[in-house]
C-alpha atoms as a PDB file:
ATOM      1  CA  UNK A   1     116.296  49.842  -1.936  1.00  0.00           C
ATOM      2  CA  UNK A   2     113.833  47.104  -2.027  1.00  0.00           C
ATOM      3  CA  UNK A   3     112.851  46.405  -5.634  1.00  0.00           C
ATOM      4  CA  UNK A   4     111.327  42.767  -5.082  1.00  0.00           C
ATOM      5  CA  UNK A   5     107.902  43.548  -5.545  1.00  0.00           C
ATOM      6  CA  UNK A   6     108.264  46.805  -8.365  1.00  0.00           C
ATOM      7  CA  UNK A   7     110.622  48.940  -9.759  1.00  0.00           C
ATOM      8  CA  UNK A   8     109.218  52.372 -10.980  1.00  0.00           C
ATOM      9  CA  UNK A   9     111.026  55.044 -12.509  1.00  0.00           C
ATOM     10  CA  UNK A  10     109.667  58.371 -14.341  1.00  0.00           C
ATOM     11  CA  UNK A  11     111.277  59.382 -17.747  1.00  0.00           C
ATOM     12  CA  UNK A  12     110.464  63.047 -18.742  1.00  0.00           C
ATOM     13  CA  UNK A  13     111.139  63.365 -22.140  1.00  0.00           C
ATOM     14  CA  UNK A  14     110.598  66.597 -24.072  1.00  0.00           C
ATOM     15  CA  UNK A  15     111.388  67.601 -27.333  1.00  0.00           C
ATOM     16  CA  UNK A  16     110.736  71.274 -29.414  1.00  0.00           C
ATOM     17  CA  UNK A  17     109.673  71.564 -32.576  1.00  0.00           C
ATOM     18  CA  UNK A  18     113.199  73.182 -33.247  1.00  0.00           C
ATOM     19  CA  UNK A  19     114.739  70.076 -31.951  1.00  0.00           C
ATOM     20  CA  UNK A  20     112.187  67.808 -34.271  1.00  0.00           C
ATOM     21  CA  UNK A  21     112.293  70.275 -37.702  1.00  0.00           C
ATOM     22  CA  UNK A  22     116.687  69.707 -37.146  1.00  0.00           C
ATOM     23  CA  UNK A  23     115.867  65.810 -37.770  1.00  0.00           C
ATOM     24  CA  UNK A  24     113.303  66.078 -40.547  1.00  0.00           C
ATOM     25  CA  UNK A  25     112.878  69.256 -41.877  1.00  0.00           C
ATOM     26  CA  UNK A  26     110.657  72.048 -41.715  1.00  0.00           C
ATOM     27  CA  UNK A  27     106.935  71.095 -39.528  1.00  0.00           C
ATOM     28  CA  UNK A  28     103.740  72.456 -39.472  1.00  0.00           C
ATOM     29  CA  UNK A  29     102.590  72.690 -36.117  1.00  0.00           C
ATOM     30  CA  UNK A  30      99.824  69.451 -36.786  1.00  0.00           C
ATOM     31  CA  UNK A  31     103.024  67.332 -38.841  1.00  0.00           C
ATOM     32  CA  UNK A  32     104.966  68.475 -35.379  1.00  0.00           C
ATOM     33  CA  UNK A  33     101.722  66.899 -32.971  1.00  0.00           C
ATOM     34  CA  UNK A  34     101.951  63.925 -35.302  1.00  0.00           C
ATOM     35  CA  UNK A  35     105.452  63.112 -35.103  1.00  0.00           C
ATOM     36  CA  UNK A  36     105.337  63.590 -31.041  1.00  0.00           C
ATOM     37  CA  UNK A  37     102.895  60.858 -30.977  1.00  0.00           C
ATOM     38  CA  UNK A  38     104.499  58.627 -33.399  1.00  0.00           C
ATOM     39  CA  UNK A  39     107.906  59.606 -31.469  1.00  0.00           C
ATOM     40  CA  UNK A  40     106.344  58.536 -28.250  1.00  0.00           C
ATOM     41  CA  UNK A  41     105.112  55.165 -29.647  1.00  0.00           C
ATOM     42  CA  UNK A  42     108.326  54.807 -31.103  1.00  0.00           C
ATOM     43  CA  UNK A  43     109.964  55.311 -27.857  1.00  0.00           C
ATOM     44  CA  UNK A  44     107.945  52.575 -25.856  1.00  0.00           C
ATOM     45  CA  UNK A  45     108.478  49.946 -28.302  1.00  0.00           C
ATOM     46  CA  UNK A  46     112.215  50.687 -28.159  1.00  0.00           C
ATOM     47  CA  UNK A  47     111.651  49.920 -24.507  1.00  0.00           C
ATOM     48  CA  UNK A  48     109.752  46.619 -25.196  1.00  0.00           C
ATOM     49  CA  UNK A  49     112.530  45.755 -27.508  1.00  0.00           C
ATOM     50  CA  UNK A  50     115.024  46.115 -24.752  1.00  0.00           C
ATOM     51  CA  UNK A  51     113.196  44.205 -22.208  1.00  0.00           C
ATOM     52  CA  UNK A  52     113.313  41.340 -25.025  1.00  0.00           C
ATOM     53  CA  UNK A  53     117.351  41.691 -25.156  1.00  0.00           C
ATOM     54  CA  UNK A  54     117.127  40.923 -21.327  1.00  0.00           C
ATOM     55  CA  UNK A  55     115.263  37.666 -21.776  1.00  0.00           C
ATOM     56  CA  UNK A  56     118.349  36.991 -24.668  1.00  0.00           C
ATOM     57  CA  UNK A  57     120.842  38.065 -22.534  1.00  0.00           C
ATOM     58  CA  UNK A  58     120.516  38.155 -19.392  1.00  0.00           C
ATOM     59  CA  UNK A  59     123.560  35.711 -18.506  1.00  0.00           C
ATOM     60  CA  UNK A  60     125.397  38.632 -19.930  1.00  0.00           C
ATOM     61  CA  UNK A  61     123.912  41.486 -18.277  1.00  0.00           C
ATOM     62  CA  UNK A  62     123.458  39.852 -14.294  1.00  0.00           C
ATOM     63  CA  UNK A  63     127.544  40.379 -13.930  1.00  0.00           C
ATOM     64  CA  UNK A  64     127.671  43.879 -14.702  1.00  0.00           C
ATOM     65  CA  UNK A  65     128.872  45.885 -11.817  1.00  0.00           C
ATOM     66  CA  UNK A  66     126.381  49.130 -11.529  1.00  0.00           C
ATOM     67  CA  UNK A  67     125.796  51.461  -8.640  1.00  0.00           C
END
C-alpha cells in the first residue's frame, strides 16, 4: 500500500438514542440531535488530540510492530 502522498480511511460511527439516554439519562428527541452534534465535535477533537500525542511521541510509537 502506498501511503506517501495520503492516507484516507472512513469511520462510520452511529449511535441510538437508546445507546445515548444509557449514558445521560432520559432525551428528548432535540436534547438527542444536540448531543449527536456535540458528540461528533467531541469525537474530532479527540482525534486532533491524538495526532498531537504523535508529534510527543513519536520516538515511541515508530517501533511498534503493526500489520
Amino acid at each position: 500500500m502506498d501511503v506517501s502522498k495520503k492516507f484516507e480511511r472512513t469511520f462510520n460511527w452511529s449511535i441510538t438514542k437508546d445507546q445515548a439516554e444509557q449514558y445521560v439519562g432520559p432525551l428528548s428527541d432535540q436534547d438527542f440531535d444536540h448531543f449527536c452534534k456535540i458528540f461528533e465535535e467531541v469525537f474530532y477533537n479527540e482525534y486532533q488530540g491524538i495526532l498531537e500525542n504523535f508529534r510527543e511521541d513519536w520516538d515511541e510509537y515508530k517501533t511498534w510492530d503493526v500489520k
